[in-house]
Each structure stands twice: as C-alpha cells, then as structure tokens.
N, C-alpha and C. Protein backbone atom coordinates (compact mmCIF):
# COMPACT_ATOMS: atom_id res chain seq x y z
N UNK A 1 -12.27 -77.67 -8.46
CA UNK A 1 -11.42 -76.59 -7.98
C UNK A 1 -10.90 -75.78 -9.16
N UNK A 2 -10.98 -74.21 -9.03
CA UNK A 2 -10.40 -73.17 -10.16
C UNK A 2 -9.17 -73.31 -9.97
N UNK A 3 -8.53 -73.59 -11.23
CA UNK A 3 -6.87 -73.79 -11.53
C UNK A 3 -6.55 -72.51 -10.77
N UNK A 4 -4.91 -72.35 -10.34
CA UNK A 4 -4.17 -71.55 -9.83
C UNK A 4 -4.57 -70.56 -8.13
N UNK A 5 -5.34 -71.85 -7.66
CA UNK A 5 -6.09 -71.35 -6.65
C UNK A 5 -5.61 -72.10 -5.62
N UNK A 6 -4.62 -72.98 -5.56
CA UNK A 6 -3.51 -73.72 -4.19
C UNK A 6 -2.54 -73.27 -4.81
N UNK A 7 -1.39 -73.38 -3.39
CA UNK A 7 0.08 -73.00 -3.57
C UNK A 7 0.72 -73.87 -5.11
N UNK A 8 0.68 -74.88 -5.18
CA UNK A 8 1.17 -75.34 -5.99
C UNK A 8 0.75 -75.16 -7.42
N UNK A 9 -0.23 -74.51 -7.50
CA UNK A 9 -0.74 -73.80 -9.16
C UNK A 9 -0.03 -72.53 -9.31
N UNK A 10 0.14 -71.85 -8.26
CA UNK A 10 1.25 -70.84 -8.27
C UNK A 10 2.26 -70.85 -8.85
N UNK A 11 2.47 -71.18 -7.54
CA UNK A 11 4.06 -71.43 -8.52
C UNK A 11 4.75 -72.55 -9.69
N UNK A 12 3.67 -73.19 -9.78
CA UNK A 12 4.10 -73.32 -11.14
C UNK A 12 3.54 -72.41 -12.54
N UNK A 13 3.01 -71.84 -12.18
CA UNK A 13 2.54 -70.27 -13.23
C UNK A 13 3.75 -69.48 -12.76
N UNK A 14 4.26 -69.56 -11.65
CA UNK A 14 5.17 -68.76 -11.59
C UNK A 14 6.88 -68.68 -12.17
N UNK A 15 6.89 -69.91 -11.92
CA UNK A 15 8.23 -70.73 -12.77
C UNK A 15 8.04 -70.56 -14.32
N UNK A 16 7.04 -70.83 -14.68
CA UNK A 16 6.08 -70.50 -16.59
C UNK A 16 6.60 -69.56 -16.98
N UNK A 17 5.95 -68.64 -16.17
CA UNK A 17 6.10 -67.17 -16.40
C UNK A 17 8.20 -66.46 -16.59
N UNK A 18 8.50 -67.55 -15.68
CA UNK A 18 10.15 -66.90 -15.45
C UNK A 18 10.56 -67.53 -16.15
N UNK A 19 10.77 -68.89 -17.07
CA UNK A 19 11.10 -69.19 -17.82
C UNK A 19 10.83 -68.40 -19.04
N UNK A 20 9.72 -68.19 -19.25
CA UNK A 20 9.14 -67.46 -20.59
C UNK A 20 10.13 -66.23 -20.58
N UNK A 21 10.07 -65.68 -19.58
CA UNK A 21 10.62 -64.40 -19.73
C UNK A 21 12.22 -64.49 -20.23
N UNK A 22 12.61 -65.49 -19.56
CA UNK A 22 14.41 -65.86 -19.97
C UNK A 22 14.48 -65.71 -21.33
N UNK A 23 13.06 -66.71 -21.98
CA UNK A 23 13.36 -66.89 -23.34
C UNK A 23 13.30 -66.06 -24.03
N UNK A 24 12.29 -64.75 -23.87
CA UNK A 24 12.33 -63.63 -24.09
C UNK A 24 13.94 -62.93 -24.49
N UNK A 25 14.27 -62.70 -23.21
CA UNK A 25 15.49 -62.25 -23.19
C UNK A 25 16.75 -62.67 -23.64
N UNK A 26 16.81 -63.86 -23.57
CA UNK A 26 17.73 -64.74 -24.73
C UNK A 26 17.47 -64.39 -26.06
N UNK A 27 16.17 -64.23 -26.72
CA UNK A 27 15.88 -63.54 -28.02
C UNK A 27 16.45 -62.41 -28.09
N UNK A 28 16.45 -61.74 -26.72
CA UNK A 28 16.20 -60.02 -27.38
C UNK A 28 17.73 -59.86 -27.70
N UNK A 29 19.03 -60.65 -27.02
CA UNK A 29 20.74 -60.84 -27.06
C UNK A 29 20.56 -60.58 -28.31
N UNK A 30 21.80 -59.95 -28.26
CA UNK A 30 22.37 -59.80 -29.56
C UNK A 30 23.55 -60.82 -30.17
N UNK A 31 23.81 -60.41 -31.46
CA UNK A 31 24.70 -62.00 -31.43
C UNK A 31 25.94 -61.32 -31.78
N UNK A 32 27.04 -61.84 -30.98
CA UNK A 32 28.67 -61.15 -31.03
C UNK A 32 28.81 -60.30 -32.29
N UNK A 33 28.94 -60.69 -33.39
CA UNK A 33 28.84 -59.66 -34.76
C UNK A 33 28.15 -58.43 -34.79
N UNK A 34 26.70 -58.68 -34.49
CA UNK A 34 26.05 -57.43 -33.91
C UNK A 34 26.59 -56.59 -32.70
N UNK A 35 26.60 -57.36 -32.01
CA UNK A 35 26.90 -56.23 -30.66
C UNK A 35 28.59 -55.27 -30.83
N UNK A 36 29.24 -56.41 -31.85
CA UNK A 36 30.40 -55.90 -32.12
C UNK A 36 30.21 -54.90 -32.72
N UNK A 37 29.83 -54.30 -34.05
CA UNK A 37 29.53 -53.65 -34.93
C UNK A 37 28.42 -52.46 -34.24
N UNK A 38 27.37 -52.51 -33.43
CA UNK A 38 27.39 -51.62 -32.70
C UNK A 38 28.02 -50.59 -31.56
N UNK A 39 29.12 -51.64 -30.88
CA UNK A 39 30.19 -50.57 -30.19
C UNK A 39 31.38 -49.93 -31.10
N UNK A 40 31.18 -50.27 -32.25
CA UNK A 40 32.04 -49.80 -32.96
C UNK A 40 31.87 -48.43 -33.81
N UNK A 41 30.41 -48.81 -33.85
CA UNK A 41 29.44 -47.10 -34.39
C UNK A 41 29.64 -46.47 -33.47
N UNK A 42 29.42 -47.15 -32.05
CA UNK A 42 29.32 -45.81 -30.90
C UNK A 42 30.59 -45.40 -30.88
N UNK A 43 31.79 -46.34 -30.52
CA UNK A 43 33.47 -45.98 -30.48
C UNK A 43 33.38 -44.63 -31.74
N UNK A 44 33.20 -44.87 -32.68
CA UNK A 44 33.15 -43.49 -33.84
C UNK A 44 32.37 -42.63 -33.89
N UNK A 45 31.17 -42.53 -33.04
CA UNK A 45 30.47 -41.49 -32.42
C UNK A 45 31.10 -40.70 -31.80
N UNK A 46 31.59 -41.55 -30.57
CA UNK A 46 32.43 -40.59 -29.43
C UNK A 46 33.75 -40.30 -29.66
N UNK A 47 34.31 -41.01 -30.80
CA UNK A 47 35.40 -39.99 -31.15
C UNK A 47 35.21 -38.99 -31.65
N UNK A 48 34.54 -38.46 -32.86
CA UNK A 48 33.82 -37.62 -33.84
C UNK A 48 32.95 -36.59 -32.81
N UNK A 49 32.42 -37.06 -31.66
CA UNK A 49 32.20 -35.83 -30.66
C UNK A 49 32.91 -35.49 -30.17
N UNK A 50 34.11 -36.21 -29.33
CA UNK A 50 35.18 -35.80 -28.80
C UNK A 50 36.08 -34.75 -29.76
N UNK A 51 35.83 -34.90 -30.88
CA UNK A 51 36.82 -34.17 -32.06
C UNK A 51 36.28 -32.51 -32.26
N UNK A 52 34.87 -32.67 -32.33
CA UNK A 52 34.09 -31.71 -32.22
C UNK A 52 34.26 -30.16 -30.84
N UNK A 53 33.87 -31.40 -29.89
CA UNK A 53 34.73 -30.32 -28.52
C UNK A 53 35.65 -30.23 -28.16
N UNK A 54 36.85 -30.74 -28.54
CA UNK A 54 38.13 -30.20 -28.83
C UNK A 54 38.31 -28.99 -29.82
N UNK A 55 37.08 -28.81 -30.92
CA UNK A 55 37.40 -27.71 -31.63
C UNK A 55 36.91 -27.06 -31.18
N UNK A 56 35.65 -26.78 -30.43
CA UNK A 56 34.91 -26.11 -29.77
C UNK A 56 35.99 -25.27 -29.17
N UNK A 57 36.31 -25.80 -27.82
CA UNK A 57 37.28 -25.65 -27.06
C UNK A 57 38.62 -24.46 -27.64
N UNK A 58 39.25 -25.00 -28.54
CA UNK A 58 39.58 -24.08 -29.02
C UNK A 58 39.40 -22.73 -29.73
N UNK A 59 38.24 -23.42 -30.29
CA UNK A 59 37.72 -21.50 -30.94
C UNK A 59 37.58 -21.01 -30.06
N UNK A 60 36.70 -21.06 -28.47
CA UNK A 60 36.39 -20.52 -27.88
C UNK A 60 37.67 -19.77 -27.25
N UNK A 61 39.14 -20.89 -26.65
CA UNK A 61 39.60 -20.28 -26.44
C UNK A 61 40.69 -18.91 -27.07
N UNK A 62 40.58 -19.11 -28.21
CA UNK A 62 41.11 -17.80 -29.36
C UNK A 62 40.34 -17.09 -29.22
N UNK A 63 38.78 -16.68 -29.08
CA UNK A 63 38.21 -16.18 -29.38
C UNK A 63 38.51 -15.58 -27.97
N UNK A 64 38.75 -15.77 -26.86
CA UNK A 64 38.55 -15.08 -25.43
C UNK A 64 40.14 -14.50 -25.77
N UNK A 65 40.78 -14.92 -26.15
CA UNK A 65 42.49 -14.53 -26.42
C UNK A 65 42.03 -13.34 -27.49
N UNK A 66 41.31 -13.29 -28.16
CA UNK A 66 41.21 -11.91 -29.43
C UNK A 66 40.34 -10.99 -28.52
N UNK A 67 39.43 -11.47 -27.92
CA UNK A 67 38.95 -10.55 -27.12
C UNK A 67 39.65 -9.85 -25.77
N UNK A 68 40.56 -10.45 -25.38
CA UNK A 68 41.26 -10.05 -24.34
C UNK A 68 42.18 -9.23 -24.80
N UNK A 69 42.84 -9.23 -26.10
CA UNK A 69 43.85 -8.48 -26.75
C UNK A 69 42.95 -7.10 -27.28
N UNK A 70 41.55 -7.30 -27.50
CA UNK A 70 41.04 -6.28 -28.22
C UNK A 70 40.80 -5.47 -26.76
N UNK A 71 40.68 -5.70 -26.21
CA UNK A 71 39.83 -4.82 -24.98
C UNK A 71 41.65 -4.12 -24.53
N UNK A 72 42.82 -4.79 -24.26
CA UNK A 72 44.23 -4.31 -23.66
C UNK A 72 44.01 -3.14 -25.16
N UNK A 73 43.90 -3.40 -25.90
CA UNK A 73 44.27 -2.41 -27.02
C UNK A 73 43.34 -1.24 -26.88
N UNK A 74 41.94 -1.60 -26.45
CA UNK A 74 40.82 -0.16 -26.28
C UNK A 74 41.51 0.56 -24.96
N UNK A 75 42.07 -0.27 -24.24
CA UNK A 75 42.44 0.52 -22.81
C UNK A 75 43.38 1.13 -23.21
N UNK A 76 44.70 0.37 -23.58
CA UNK A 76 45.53 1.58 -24.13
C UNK A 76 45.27 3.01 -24.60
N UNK A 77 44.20 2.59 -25.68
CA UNK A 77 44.08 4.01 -26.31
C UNK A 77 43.22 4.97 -25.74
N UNK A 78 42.25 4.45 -24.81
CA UNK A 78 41.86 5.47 -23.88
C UNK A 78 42.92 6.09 -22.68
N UNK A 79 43.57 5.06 -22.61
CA UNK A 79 44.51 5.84 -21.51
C UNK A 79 45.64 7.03 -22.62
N UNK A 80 45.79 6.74 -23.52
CA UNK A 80 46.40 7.70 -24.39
C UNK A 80 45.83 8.67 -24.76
N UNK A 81 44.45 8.66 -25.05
CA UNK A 81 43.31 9.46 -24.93
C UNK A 81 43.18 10.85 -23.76
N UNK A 82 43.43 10.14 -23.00
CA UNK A 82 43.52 10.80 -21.39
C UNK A 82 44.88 11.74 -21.41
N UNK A 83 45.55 10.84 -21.80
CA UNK A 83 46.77 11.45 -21.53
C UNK A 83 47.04 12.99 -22.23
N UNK A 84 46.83 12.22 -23.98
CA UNK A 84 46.59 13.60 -24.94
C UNK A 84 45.84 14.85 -24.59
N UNK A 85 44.94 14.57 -23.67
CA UNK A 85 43.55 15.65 -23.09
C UNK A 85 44.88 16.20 -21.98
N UNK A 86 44.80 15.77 -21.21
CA UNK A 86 45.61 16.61 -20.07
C UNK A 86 46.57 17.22 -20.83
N UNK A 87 47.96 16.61 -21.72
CA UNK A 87 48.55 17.79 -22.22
C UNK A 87 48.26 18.52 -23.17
N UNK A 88 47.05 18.64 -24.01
CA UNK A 88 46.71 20.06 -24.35
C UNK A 88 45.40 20.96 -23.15
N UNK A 89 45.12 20.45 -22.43
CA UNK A 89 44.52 21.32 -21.88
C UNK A 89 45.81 22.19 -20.78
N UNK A 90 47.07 21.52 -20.44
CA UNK A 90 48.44 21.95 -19.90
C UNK A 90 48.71 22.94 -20.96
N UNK A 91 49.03 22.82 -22.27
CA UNK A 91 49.54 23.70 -23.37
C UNK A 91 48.40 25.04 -23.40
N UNK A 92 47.07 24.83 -23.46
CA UNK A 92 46.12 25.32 -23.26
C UNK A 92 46.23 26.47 -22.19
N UNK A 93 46.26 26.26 -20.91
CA UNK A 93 46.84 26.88 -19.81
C UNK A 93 48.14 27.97 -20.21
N UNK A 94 48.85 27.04 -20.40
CA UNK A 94 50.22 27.96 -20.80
C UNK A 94 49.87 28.72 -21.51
N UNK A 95 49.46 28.41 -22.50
CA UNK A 95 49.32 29.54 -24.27
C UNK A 95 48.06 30.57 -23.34
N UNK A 96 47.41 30.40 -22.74
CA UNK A 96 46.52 31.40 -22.33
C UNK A 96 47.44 32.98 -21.43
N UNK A 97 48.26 31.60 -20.03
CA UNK A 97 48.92 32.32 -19.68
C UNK A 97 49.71 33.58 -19.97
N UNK A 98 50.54 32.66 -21.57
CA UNK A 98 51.37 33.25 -22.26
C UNK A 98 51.14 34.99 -22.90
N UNK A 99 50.04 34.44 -23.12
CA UNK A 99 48.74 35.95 -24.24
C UNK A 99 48.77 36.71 -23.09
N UNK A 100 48.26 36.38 -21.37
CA UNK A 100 47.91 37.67 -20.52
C UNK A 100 48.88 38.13 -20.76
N UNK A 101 50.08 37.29 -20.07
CA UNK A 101 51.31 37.99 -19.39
C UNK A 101 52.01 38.83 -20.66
N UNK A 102 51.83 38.73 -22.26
CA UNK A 102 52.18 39.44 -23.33
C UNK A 102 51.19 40.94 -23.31
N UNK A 103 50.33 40.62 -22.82
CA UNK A 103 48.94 41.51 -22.93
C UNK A 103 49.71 42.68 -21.97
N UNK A 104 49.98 42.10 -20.62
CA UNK A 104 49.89 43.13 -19.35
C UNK A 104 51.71 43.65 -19.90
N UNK A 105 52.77 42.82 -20.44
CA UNK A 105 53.88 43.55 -20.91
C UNK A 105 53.66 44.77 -21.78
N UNK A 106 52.74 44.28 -22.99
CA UNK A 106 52.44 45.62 -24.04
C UNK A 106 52.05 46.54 -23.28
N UNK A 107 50.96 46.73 -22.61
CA UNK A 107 50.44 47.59 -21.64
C UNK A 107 51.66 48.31 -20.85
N UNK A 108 52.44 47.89 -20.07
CA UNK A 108 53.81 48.20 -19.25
C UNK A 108 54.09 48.84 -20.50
N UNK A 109 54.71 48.17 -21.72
CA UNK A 109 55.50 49.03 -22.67
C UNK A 109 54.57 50.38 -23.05
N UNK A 110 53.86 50.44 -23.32
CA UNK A 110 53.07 51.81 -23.94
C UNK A 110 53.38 52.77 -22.80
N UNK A 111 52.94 52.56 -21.94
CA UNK A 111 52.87 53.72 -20.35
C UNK A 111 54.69 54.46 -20.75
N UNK A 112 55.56 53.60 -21.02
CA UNK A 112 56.92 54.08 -20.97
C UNK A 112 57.19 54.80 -21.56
C-alpha cells in the first residue's frame, strides 16, 4: 500500500505539517528586547510625523489667513478705485457744466 493513502496517513501528515508550521512561527517571534525596541522606532516615527503635520497644518493655515487678508486688501482698493472714478467723473460733469453755463453767461454779457 502507497503511504498517505488511508485516513490515518493523513492525518498524521497532517498533524506533521501543523506542528512544523508552529515551529516555524515560534522562530519567526520576536524576542521581548526586539519587539521592544521596534515599537519604540515606530512610537518616534509617529511622533516625528505627527510633528510634521502639525506644521503642515499650520503653514497652511497662515498661509489661507495671508491670503484672505491679501484678497480684503485688493477689494478694498478696488472698491476705492470705484469710488475715486465716480467722483471725478461727478467733478467732470460739474467742471463741464460749469464752462457751458460760463460760455452761455459771456454770450448774455456781450449782447448787453
């Protein structure tokens, strides 16, 4: 009879096999010192990133605060812009006014 060819060649290849593998895995453990000393790299990883996007965080938010102040400051001065335009094109008006209505007086004065 070919080995592993009744129930009972089975599973005992099968038990083989799961033991082996334990032992495997018992190897692959790490040993307290190690595993210690690796969460301790990572613990200073993720602080040192955490430190990182906290600065992030902040430039970004100054940077939206300088930009928000720069843009209130362009509006201002276009609205001052605006403003300056309407009163000389008002002064504009007037001073035009001013010249007819001097124009059509001289005229009145000469006839007299």
């Amino acid at each position: 009879m070919i080995p592993g060819q009744n129930f009972n060649d089975r599973l005992k290849e099968q038990k083989e096999a799961k033991l082996a593998m334990l032992k495997r895995a018992k190897e692959k453990q790490l040993d307290p010192a190690e595993k210690a000393r690796i969460m301790e790299e990572r613990a200073k990883r993720n602080a040192a990133r955490e430190a990182r996007d906290a600065e992030r965080r902040e430039e970004r938010k100054r940077k939206e605060a300088e930009e928000a102040a720069a843009k209130a400051e362009e509006e201002r001065k276009k609205l001052l812009a605006i403003e300056a335009q309407k009163k000389a094109q008002e002064e504009l008006v007037r001073a035009q006014k001013a010249r007819r209505d001097a124009k059509y007086a001289a005229r009145k004065n000469k006839r007299r």
